[in-house]
C-alpha atoms as a PDB file:
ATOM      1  CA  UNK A   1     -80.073  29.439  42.913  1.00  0.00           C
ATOM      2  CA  UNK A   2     -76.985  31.799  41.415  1.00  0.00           C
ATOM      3  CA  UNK A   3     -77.244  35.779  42.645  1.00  0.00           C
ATOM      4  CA  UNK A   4     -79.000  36.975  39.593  1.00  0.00           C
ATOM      5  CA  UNK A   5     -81.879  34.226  39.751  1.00  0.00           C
ATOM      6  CA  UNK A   6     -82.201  35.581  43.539  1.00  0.00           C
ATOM      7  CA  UNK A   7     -82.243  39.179  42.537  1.00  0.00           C
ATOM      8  CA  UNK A   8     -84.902  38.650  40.274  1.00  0.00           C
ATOM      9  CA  UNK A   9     -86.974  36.364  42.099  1.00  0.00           C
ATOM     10  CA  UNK A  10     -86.744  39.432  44.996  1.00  0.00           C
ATOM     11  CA  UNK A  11     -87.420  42.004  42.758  1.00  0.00           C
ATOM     12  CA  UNK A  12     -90.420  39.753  41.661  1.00  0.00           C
ATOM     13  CA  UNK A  13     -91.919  39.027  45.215  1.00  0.00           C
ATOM     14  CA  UNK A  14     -91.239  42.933  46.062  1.00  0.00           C
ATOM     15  CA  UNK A  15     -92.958  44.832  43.143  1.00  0.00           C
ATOM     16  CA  UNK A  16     -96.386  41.942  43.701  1.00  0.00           C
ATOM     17  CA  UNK A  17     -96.178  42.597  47.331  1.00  0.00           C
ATOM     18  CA  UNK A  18     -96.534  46.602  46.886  1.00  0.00           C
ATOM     19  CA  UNK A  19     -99.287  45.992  44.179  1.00  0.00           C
ATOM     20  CA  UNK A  20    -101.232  44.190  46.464  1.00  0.00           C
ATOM     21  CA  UNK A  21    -101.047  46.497  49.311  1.00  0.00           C
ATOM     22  CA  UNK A  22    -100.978  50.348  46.971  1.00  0.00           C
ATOM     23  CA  UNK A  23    -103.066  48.812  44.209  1.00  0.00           C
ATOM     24  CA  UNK A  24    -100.742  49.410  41.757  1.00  0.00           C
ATOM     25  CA  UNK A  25     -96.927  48.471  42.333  1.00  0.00           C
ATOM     26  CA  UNK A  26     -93.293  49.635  40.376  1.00  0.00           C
ATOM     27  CA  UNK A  27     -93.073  49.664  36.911  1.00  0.00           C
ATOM     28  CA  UNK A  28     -89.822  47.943  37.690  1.00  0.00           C
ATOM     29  CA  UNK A  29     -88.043  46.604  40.374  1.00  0.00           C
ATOM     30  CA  UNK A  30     -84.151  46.099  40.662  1.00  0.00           C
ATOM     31  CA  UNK A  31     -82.549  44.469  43.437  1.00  0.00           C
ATOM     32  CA  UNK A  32     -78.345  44.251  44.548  1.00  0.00           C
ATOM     33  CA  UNK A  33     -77.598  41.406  46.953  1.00  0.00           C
ATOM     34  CA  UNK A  34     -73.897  42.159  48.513  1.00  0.00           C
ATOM     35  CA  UNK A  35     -72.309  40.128  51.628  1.00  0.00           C
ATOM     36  CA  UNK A  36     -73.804  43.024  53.521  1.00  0.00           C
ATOM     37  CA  UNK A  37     -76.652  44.255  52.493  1.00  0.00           C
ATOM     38  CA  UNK A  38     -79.908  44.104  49.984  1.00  0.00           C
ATOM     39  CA  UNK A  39     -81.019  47.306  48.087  1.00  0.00           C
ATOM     40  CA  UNK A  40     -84.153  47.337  46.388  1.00  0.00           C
ATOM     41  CA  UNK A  41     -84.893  50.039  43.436  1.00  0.00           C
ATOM     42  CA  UNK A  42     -88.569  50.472  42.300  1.00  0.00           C
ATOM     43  CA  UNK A  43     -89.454  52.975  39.466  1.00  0.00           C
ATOM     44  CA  UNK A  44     -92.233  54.676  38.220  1.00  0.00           C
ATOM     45  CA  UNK A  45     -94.020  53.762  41.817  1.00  0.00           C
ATOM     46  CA  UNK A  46     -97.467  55.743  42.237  1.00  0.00           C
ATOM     47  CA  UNK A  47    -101.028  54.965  42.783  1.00  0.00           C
ATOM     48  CA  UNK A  48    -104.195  56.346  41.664  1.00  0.00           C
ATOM     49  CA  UNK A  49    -104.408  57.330  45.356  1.00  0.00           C
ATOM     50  CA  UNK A  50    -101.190  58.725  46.144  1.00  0.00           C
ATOM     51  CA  UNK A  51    -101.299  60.782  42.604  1.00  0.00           C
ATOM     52  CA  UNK A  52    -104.872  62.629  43.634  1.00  0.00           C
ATOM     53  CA  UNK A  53    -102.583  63.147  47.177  1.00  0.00           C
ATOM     54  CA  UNK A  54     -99.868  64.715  45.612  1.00  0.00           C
ATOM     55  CA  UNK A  55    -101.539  66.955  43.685  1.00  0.00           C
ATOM     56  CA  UNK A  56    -104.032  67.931  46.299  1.00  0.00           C
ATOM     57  CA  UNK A  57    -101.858  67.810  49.574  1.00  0.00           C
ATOM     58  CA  UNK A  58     -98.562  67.752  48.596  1.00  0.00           C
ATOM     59  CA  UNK A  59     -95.550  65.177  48.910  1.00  0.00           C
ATOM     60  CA  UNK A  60     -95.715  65.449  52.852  1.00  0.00           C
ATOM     61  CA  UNK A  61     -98.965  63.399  52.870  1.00  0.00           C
ATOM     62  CA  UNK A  62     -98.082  61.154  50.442  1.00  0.00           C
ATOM     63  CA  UNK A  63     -94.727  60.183  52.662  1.00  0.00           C
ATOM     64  CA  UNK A  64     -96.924  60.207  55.577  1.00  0.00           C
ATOM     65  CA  UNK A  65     -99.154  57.494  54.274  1.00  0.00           C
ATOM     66  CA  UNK A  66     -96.408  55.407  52.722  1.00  0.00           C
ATOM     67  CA  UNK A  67     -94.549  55.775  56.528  1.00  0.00           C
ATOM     68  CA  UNK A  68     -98.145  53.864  57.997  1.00  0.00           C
ATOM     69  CA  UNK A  69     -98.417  51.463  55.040  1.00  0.00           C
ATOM     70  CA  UNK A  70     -94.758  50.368  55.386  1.00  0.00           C
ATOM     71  CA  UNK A  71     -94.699  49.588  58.543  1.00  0.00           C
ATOM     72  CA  UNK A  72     -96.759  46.476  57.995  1.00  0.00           C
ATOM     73  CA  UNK A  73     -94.670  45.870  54.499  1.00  0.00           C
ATOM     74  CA  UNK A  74     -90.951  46.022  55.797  1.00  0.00           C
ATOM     75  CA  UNK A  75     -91.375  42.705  57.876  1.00  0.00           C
ATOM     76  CA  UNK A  76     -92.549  40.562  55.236  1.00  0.00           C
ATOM     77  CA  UNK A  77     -90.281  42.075  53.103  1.00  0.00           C
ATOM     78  CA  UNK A  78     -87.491  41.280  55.187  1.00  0.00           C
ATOM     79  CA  UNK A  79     -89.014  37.749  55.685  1.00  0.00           C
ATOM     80  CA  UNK A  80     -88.672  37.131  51.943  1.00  0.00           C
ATOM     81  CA  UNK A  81     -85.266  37.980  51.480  1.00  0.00           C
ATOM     82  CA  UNK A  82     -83.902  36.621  54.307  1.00  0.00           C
ATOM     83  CA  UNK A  83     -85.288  32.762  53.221  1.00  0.00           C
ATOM     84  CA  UNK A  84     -84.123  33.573  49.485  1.00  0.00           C
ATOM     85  CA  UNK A  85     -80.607  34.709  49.951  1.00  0.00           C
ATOM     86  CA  UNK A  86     -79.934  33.168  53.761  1.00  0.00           C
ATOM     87  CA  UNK A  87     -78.371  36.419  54.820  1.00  0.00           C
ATOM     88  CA  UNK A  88     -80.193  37.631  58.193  1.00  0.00           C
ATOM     89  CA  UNK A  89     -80.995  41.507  57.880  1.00  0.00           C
ATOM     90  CA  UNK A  90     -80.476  43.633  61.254  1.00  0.00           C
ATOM     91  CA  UNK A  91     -82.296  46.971  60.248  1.00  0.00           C
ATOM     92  CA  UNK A  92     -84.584  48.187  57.165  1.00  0.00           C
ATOM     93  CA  UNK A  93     -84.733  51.870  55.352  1.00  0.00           C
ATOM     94  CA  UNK A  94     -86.753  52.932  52.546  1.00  0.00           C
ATOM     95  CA  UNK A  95     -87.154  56.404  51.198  1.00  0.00           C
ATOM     96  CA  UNK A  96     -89.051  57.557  47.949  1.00  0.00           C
ATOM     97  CA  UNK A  97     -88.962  60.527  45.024  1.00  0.00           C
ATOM     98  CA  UNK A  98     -91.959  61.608  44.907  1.00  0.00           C
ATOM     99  CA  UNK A  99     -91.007  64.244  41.367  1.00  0.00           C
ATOM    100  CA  UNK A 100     -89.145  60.553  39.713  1.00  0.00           C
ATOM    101  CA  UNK A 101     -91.394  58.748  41.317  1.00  0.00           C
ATOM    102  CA  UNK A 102     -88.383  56.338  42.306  1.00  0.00           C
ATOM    103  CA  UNK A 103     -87.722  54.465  45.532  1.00  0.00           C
ATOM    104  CA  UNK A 104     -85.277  52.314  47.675  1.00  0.00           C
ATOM    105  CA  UNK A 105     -85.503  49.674  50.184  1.00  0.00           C
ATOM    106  CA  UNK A 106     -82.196  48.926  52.257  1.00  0.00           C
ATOM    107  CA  UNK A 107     -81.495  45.581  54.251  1.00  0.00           C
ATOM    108  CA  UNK A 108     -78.376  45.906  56.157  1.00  0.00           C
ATOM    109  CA  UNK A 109     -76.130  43.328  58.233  1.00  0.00           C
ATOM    110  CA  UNK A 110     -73.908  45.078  61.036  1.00  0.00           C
ATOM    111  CA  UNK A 111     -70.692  44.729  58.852  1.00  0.00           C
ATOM    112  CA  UNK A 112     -72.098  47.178  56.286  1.00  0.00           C
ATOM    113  CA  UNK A 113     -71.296  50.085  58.103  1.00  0.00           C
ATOM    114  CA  UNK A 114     -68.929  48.640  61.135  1.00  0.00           C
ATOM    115  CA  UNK A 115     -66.049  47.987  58.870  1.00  0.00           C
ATOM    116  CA  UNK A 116     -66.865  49.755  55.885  1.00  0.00           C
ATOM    117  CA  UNK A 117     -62.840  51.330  56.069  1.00  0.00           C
ATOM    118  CA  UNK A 118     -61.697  47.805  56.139  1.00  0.00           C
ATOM    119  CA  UNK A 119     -60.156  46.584  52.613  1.00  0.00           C
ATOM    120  CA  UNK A 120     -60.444  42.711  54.378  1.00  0.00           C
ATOM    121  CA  UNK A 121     -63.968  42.140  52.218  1.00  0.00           C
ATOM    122  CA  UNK A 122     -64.395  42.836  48.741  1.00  0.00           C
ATOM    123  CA  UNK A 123     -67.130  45.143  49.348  1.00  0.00           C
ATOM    124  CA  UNK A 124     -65.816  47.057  51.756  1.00  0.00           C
ATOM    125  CA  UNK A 125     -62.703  48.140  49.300  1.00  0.00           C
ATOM    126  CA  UNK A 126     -61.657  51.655  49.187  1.00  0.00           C
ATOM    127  CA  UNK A 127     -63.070  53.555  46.131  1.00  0.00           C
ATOM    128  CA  UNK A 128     -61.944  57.112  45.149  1.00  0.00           C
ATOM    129  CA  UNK A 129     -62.558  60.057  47.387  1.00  0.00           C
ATOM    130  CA  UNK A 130     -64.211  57.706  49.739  1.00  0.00           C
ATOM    131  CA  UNK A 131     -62.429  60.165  52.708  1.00  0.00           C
ATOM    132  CA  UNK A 132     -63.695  63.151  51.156  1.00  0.00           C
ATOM    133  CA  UNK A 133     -67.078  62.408  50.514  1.00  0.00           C
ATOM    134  CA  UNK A 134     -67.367  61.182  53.703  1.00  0.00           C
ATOM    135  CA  UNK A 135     -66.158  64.340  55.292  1.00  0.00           C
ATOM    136  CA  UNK A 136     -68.957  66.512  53.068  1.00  0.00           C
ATOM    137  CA  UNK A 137     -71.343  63.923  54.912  1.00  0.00           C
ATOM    138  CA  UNK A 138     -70.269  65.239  58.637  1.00  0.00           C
ATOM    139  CA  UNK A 139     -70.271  68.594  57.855  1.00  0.00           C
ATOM    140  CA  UNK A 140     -73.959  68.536  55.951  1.00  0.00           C
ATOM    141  CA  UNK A 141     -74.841  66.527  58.687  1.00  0.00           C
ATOM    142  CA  UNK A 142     -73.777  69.245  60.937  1.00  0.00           C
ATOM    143  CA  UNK A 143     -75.920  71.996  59.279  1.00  0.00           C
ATOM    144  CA  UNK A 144     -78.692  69.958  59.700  1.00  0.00           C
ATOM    145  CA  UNK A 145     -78.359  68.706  63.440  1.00  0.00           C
ATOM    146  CA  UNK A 146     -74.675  67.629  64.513  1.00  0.00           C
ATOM    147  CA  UNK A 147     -71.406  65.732  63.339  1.00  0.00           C
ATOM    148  CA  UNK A 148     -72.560  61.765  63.505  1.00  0.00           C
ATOM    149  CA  UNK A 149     -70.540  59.549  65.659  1.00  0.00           C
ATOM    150  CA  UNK A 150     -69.418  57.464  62.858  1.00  0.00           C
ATOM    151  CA  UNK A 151     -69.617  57.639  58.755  1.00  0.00           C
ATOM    152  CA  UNK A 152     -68.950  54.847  56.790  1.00  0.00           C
ATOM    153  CA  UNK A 153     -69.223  54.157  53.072  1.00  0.00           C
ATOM    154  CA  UNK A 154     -69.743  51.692  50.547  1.00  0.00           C
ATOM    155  CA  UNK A 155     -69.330  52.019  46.804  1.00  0.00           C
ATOM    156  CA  UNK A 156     -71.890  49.211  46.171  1.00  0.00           C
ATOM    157  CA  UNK A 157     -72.014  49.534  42.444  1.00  0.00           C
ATOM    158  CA  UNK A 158     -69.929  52.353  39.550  1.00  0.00           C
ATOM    159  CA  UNK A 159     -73.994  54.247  40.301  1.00  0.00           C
ATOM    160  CA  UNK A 160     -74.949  54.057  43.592  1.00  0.00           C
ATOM    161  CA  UNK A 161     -73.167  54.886  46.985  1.00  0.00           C
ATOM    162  CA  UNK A 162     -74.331  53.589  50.338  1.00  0.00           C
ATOM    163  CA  UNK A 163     -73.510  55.996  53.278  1.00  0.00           C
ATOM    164  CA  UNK A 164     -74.227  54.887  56.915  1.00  0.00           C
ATOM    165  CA  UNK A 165     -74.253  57.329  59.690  1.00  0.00           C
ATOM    166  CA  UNK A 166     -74.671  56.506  63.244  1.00  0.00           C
ATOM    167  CA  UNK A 167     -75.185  58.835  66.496  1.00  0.00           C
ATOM    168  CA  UNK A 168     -76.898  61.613  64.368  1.00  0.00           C
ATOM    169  CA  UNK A 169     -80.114  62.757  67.224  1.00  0.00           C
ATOM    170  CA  UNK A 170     -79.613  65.846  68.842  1.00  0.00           C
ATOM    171  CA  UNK A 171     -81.636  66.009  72.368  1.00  0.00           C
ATOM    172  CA  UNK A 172     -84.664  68.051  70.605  1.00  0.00           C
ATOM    173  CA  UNK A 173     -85.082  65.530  67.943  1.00  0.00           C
ATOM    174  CA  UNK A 174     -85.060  62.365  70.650  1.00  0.00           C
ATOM    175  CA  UNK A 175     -87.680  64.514  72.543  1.00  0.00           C
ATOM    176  CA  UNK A 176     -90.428  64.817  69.916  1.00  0.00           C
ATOM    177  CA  UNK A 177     -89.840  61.038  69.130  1.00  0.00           C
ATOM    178  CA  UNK A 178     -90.865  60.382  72.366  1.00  0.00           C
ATOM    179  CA  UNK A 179     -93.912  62.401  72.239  1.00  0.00           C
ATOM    180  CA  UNK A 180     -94.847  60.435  69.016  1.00  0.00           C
ATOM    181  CA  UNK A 181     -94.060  62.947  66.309  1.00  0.00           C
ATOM    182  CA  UNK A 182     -91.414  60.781  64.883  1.00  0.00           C
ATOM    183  CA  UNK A 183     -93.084  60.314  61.356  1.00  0.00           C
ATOM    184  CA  UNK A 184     -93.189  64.900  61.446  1.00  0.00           C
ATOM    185  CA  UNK A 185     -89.807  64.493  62.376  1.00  0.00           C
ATOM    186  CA  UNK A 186     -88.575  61.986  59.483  1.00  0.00           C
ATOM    187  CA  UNK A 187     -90.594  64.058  56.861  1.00  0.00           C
ATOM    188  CA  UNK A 188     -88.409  67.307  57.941  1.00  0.00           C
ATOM    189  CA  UNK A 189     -85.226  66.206  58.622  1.00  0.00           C
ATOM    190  CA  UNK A 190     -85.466  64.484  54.755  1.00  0.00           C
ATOM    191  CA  UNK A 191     -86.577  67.568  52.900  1.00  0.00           C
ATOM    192  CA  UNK A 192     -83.885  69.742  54.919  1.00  0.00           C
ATOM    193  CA  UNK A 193     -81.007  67.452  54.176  1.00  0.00           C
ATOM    194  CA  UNK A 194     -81.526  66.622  51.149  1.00  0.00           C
ATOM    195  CA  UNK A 195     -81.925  70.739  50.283  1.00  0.00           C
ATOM    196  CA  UNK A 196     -78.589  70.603  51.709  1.00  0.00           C
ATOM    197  CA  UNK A 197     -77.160  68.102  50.218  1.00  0.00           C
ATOM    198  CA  UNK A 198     -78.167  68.744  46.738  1.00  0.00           C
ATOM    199  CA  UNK A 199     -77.829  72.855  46.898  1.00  0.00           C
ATOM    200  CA  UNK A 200     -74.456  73.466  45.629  1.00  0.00           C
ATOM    201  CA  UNK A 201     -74.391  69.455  43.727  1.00  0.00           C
ATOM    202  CA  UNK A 202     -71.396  68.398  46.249  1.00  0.00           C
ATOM    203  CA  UNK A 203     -71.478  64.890  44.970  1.00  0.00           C
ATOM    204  CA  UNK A 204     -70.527  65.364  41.770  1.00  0.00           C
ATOM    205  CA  UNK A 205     -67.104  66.215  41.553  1.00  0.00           C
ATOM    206  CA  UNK A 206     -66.255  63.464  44.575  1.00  0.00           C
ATOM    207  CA  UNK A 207     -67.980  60.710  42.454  1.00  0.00           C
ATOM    208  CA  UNK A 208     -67.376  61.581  39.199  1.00  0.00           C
ATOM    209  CA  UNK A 209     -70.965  61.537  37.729  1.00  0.00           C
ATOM    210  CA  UNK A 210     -74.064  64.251  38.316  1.00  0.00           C
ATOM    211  CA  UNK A 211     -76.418  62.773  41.267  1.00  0.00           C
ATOM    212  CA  UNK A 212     -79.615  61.606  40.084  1.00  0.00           C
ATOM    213  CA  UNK A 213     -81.411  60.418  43.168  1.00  0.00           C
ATOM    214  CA  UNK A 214     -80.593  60.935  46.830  1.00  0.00           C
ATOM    215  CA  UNK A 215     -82.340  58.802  49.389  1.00  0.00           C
ATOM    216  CA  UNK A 216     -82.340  59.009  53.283  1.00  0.00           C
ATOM    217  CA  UNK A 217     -83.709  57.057  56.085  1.00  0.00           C
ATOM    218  CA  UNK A 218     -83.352  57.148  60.032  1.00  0.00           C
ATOM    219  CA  UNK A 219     -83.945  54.277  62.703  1.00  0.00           C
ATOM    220  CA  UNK A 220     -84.638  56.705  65.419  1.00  0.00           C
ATOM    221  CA  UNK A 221     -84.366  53.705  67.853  1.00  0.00           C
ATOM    222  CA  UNK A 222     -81.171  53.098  66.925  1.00  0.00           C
ATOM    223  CA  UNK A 223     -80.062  57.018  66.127  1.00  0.00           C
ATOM    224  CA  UNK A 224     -78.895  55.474  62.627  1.00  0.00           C
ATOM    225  CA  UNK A 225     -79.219  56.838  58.938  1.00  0.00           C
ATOM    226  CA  UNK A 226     -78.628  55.609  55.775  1.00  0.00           C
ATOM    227  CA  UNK A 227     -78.063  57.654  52.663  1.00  0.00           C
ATOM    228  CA  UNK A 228     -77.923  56.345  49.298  1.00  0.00           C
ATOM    229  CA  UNK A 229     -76.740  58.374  46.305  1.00  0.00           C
ATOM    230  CA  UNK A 230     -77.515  56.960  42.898  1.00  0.00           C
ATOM    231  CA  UNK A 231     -75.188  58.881  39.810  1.00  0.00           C
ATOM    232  CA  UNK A 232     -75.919  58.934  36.605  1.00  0.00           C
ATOM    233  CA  UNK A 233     -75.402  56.669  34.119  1.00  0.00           C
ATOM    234  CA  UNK A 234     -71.973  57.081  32.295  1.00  0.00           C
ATOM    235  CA  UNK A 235     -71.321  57.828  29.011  1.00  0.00           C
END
C-alpha cells in the first residue's frame, strides 16, 4: 500500500470513527504520514449537540466534552494507524477551532522533536527562519508560564509547521493537575496562548504566509506541548 493509499484509508477510518462516537463526523478528513509523525486534519467538525453547546455555553464546554469523549477515541485511533503505516506512535495531541470548526490529531515518534535541528533526515531539514520562529516560541511561552526546556521544529509541509516544546509546567500548573483540574487547566492555558500568539500575527512575517489555524496540546504527564501552525494557502 503506497503513502497516499494509507493516508486515505486513515483519513477514511478517522472521519467514520468520530461519526460513530459525535453522531456526525468531518466534512473532510486529511491525513500527512512523515518518518515521524501522523497529523490528522478534520473540517467542518460539529454536531447537533456540540452546536446547541456552543451557542448556549460557550466553546469551554464544548472542549470540555470533546476532552472526555477523546479519551476513549485516541487509543483506537492510534491502534489504526499504527497497523496501517507500521510506524509505532509514542504520544497523541488533538486540539480543535471551535469559530472554523477545524481540528488536528498528532501522532508523534520520539525523533520528531529529539532531533528536529538535525539535517541527517529529510524531514528534519532546516527551513527558513526555523531559529527565529523558534525563539518567538520561548519567549510567548514565557508570557504564558516559563521558557520550555527544549523547542524543536518541523516544517512538515509549505502550510503547516509542527512545533514541539518540552519542560513547559511551572510548579502551580503541576499542582492543580494533581488535584484533578487538568482538563480547567488545558482549556486556559489554550485560550491564553493562543491570545498570545496570535495578538500582534508573529507568524507571519517568519513563515511567509498569514496564519490560518493555530493548534495546541499538552501531555501534562510528560510536561510536553505540541503546536501546530497551519498558513495560508499561497497565491
Amino acid at each position: 500500500m503506497d503513502i497516499q493509499t494509507k493516508q486515505k484509508d486513515i483519513a477514511s477510518y478517522v472521519g467514520r470513527l468520530l461519526r460513530d462516537s459525535f453522531g456526525r463526523g468531518p466534512q473532510a478528513a486529511y491525513v500527512t504520514l512523515g518518518e515521524t509523525h501522523a497529523i490528522i486534519f478534520l473540517r467542518e467538525f460539529m454536531s447537533s449537540i456540540e452546536e446547541h453547546l456552543l451557542e448556549d455555553k460557550g466553546p469551554e464546554a464544548v472542549h470540555e466534552l470533546r476532552e472526555s469523549m477523546m479519551k476513549t477515541i485516541i487509543p483506537e485511533v492510534k491502534r489504526y494507524v499504527e497497523s496501517t503505516t507500521g510506524i509505532e506512535l509514542n504520544e497523541l495531541f488533538y486540539d480543535w477551532n471551535m469559530e472554523r470548526r477545524s481540528g488536528v490529531i498528532i501522532g508523534l515518534k520520539p525523533e520528531s522533536y529529539q532531533k528536529a535541528g538535525e539535517n541527517s533526515e529529510p524531514i528534519e531539514k532546516e527551513y527558513p527562519n526555523k531559529q527565529k520562529l523558534e525563539q518567538v516560541i520561548r519567549e510567548t511561552s514565557n508570557k504564558a508560564e516559563r521558557v520550555p526546556d527544549d523547542v524543536s521544529s518541523v516544517q512538515v509541509n509549505n502550510r503547516t509547521t509542527l512545533i514541539v516544546r518540552t519542560g513547559i509546567l511551572v510548579p502551580i500548573e503541576k499542582r492543580l493537575i494533581a488535584l484533578g483540574y487538568d482538563n480547567v487547566l488545558k482549556i486556559a492555558k489554550r485560550e491564553l496562548e493562543k491570545e498570545l500568539f496570535m495578538e500582534e500575527d508573529l507568524f507571519t512575517e517568519l513563515l511567509g504566509a498569514k496564519v490560518e489555524d493555530i493548534f495546541i496540546d499538552w501531555n501534562f504527564e510528560k510536561d510536553k506541548s505540541t503546536i501546530i501552525i497551519v498558513t495560508t494557502p499561497s497565491k
